[in-house]
Protein backbone atom coordinates (compact mmCIF):
# COMPACT_ATOMS: atom_id res chain seq x y z
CA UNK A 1 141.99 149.00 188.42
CA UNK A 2 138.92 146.89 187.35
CA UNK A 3 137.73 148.37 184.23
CA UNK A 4 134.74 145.83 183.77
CA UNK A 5 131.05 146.99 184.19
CA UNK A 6 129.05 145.87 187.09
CA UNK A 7 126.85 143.07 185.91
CA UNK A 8 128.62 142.14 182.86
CA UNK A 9 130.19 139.20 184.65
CA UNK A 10 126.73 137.39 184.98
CA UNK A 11 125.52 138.91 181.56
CA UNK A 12 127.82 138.12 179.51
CA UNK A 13 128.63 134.90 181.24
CA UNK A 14 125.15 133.85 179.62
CA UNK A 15 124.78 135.02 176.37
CA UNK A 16 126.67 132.03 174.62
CA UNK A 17 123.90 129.60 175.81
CA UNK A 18 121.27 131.62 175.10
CA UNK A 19 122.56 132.34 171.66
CA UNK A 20 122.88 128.01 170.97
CA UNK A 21 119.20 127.73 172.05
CA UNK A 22 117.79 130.01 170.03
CA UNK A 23 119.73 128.22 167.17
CA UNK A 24 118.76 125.11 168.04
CA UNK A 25 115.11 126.24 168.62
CA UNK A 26 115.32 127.95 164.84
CA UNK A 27 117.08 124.64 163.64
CA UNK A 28 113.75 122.58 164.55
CA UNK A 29 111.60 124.90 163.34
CA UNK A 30 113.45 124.57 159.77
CA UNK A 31 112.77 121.08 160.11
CA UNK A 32 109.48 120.86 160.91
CA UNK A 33 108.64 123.10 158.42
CA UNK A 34 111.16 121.44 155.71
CA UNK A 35 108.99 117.99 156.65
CA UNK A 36 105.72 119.63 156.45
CA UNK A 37 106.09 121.15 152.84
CA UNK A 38 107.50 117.70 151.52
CA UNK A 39 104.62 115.95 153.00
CA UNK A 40 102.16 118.78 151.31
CA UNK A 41 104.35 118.32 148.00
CA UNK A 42 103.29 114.83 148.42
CA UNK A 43 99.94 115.60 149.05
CA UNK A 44 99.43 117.51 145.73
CA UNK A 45 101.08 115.09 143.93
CA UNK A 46 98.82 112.05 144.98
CA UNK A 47 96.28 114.50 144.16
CA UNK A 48 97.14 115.44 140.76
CA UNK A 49 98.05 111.46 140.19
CA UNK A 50 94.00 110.42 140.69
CA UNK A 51 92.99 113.18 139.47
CA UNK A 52 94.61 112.44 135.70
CA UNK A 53 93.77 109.02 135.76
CA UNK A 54 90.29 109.77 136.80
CA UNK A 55 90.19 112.00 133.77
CA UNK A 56 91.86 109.50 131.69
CA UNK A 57 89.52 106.71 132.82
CA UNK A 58 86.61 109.38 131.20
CA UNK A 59 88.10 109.81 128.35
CA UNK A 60 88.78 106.10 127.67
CA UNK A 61 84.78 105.04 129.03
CA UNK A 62 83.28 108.13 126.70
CA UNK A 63 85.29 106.56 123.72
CA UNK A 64 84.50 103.02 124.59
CA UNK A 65 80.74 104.17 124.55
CA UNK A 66 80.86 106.72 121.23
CA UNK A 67 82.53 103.59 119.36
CA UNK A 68 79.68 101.19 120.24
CA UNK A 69 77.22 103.77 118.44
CA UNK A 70 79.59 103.43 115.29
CA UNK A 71 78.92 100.96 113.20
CA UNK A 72 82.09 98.63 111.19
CA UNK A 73 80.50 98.69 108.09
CA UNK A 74 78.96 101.80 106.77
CA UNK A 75 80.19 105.07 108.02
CA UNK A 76 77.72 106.78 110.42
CA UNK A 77 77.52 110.38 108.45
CA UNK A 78 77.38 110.27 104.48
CA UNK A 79 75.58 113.65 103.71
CA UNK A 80 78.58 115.36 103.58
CA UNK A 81 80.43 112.98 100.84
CA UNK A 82 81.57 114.26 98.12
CA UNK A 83 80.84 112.91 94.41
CA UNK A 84 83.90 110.76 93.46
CA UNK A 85 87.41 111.48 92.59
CA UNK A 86 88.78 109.42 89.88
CA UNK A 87 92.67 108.27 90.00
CA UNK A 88 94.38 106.60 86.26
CA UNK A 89 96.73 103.56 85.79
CA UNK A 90 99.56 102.98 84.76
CA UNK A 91 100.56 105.89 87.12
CA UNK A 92 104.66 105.80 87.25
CA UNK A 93 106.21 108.90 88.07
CA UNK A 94 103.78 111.24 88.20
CA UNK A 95 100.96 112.53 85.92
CA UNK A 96 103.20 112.61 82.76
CA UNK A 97 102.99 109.71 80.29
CA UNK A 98 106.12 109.82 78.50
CA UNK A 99 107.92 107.41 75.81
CA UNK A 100 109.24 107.03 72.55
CA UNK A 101 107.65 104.50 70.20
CA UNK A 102 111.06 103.32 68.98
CA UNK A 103 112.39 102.52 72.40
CA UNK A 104 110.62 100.00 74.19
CA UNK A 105 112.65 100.35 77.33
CA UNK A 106 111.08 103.73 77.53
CA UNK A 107 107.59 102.37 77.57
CA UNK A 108 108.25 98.55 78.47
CA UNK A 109 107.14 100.17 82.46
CA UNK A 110 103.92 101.19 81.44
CA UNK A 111 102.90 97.75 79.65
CA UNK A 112 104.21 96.18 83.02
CA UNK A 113 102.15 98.23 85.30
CA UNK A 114 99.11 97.60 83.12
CA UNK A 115 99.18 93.76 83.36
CA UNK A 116 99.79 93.79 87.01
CA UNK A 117 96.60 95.79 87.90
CA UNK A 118 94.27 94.59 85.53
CA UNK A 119 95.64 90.43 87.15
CA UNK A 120 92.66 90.54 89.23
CA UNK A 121 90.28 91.04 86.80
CA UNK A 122 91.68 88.51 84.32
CA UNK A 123 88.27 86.91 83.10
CA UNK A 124 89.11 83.03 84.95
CA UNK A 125 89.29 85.23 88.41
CA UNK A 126 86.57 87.17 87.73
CA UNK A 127 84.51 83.76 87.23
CA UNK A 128 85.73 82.13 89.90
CA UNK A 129 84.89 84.52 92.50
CA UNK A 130 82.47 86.87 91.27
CA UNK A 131 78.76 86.06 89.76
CA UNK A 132 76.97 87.62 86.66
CA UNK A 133 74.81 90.30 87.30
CA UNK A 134 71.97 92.21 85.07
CA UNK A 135 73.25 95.10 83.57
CA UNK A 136 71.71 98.27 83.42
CA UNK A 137 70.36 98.28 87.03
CA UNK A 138 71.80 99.16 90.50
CA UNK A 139 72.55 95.46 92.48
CA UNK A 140 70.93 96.06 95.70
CA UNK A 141 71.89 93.49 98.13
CA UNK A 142 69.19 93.51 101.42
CA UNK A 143 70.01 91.05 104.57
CA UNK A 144 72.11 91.93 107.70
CA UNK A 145 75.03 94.79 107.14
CA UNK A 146 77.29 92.18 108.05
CA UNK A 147 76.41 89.79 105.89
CA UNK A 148 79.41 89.06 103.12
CA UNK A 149 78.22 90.85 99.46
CA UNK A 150 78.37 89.10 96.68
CA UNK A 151 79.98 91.50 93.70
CA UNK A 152 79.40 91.64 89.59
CA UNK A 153 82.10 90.25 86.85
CA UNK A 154 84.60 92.69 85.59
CA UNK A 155 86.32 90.94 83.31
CA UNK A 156 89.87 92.42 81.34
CA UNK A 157 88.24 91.01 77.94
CA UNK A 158 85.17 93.84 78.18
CA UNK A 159 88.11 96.27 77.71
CA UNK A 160 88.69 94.69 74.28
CA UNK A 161 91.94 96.95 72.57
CA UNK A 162 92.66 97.40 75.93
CA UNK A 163 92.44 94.63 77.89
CA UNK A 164 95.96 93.72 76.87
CA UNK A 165 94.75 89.84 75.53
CA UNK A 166 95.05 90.47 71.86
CA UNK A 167 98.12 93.62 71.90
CA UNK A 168 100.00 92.97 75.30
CA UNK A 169 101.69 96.37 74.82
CA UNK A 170 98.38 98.09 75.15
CA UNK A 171 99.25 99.75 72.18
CA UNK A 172 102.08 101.69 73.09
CA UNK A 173 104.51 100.14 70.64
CA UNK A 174 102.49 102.06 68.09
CA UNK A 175 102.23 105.08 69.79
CA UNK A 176 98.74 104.78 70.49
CA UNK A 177 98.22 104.05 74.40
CA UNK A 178 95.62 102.41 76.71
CA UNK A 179 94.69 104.32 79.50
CA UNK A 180 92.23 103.22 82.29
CA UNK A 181 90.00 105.11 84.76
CA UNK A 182 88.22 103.98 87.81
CA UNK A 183 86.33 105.83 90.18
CA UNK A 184 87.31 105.83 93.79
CA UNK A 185 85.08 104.09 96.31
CA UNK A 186 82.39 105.20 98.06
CA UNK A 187 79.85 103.12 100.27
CA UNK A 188 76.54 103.10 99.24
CA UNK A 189 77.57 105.45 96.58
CA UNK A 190 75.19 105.11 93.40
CA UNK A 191 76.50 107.47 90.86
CA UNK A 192 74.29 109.09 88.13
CA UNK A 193 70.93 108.35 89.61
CA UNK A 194 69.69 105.61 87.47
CA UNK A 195 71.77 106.76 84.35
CA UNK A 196 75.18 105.49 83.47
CA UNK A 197 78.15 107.66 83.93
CA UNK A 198 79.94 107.99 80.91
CA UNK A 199 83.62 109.35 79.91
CA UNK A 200 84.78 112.18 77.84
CA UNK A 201 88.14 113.55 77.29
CA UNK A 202 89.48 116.80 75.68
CA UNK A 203 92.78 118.71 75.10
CA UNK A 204 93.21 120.74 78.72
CA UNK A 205 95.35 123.88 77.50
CA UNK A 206 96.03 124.44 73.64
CA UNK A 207 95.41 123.37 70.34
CA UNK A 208 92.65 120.74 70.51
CA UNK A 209 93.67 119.52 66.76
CA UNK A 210 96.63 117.80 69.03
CA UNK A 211 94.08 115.06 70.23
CA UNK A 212 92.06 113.94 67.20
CA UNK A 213 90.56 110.63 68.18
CA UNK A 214 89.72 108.29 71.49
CA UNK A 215 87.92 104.91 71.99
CA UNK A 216 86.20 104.22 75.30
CA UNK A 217 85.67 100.54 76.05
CA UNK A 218 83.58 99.49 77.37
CA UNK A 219 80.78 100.49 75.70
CA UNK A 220 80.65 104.26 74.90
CA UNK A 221 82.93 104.15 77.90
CA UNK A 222 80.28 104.23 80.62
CA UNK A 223 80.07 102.79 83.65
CA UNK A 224 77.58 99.90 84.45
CA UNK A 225 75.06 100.55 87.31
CA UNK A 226 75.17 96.82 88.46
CA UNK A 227 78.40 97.92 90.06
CA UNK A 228 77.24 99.87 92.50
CA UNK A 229 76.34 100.19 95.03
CA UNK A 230 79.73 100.13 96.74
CA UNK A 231 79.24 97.91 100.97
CA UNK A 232 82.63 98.07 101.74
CA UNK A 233 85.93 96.05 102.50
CA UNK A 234 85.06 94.40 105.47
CA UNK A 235 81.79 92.93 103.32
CA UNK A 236 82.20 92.87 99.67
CA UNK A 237 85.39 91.63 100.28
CA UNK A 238 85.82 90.57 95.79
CA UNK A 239 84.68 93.71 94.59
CA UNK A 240 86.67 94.73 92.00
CA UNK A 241 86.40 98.40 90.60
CA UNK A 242 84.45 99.05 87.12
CA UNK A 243 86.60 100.43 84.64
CA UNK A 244 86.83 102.53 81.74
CA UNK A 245 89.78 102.00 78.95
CA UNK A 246 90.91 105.19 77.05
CA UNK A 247 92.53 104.18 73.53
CA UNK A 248 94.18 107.23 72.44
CA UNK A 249 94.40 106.33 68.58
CA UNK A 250 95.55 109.75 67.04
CA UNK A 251 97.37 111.99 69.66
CA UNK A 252 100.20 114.84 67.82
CA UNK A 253 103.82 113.15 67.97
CA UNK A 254 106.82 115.15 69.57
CA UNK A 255 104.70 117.29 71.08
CA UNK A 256 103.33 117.91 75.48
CA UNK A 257 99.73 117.06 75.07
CA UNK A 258 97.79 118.26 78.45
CA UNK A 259 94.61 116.10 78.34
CA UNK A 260 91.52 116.36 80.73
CA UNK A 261 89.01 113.62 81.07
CA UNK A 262 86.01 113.91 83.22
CA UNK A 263 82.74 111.91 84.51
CA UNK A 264 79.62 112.81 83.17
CA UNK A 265 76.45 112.37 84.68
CA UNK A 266 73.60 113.83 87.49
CA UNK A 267 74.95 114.29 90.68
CA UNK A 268 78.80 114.79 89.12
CA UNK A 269 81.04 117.50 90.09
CA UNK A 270 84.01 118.17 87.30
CA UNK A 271 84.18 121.84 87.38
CA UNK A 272 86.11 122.85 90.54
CA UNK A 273 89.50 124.00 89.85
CA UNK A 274 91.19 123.59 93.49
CA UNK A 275 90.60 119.88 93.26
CA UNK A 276 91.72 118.40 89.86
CA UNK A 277 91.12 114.71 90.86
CA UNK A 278 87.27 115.73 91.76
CA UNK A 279 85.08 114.23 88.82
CA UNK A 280 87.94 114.75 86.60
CA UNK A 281 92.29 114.15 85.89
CA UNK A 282 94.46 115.91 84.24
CA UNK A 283 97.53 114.22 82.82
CA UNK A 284 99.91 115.06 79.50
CA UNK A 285 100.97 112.46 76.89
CA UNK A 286 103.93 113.35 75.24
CA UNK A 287 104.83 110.72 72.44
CA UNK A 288 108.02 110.53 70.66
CA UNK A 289 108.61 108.25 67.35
């Protein structure tokens, strides 16, 4: 007996190619659709590529223009300066001065350190390269900002005990060290506003019978107007730094000696206690015999 449906000859006969057309139909579709997202991928990322360098090219033209407003040699916005920080030399390890008067290998370091920073202002460079100027009186130096400045004498020998000419230890073989302060630069700076700045130093913290006597050279330990003001590197390419020498002549032996010496003059900040190098340093001496 013929148990097959009528019809399902012809039916079934085509459902095999119907069934690899629609998959083949589907397949393309895939494709297509595969290709068109790549070539929209592609699309965003060309976009994306101008778009960055476009932004780039900005950035680089806005620079290019802000930097032709600037000029090399003095900085465009100087209200906002502070008054000067001052830094000490020799500076070894620290802000601790440290050595025993009976062991020169203990304070052979410091002598070294001395007579390599104060080389360029031995008094022959100092001549050579730099002219005498009037003391007392800020050199003002007109003409084009990028004209080369000419700069003032600062010769070693106006340190006198410590210039290291006449006791090349500075005076640390007798337990009575040299110490030298300079201010830090500033362009255009002109400290004390027509009056020299001067020096002072004091115990920091405890008994201030520990530090009985201190010489300032030069002078009263001041320093000269004629050196300022300051033009810069690119300009006043010899200036060398004004100086004051600390001779500390009678400091207590054996013992940590926290000292504090500050600027003193109009305009000159000292006081502020987050920023110890501001108008002031802080540094111990501890002498042994």
């Amino acid at each position: 007996m013929d148990t097959h449906t009528p019809g399902c000859t012809h039916v079934c006969a085509h459902m095999p190619v119907r069934g690899r057309q629609e998959r083949g139909i589907e397949a393309t579709v895939k494709i297509k659709f595969s290709f068109k997202m790549r070539a929209f991928g592609g699309l965003i990322l060309l976009f994306y590529l101008i778009f960055y360098t476009c932004l780039a090219g900005m950035f680089a033209f806005c620079m290019y223009v802000m930097l032709l407003t600037l000029s090399p040699y003095t900085p465009t916005y100087r209200d906002r300066v502070s008054p000067p920080g001052v830094m000490i030399r020799p500076y070894l390890n620290g802000f601790t001065i440290a050595f025993n008067v009976s062991q020169p290998s203990t304070w052979q370091p410091y002598v070294d350190s001395m007579h390599h920073f104060l080389a360029a202002y031995d008094d022959k460079v100092q001549e050579e390269k730099n002219i005498e100027c009037i003391s007392g009186q800020y050199f003002i130096q007109g003409g084009n900002e990028s004209e080369e400045k000419k700069a003032c004498q600062f010769k070693r020998s106006l340190l006198q005990n410590c210039s290291g000419i006449e006791d090349p230890t500075f005076g640390y073989s007798k337990g009575k060290p040299c110490i030298l302060l300079k201010m830090n630069r500033i362009i255009g700076y002109r400290p004390g506003a027509g009056v020299p700045v001067s020096v002072s130093c004091k115990v920091q913290k405890g008994n201030e019978s520990n530090l009985r006597s201190v010489d300032f050279y030069p002078g009263n330990g001041t320093f000269d107007l004629m050196y300022y003001p300051y033009y810069g590197k690119i300009t006043h390419v010899n200036y060398t730094s004004p100086l004051v020498a600390m001779h500390f002549t009678d400091v207590k032996k054996n013992h940590l000696v926290p000292i504090q010496c500050s600027l003193n003059g109009k305009g000159i900040v000292n006081d502020v206690n987050s920023d110890r190098f501001l108008g002031r340093i802080i540094f111990t001496l501890s002498i042994g015999k």
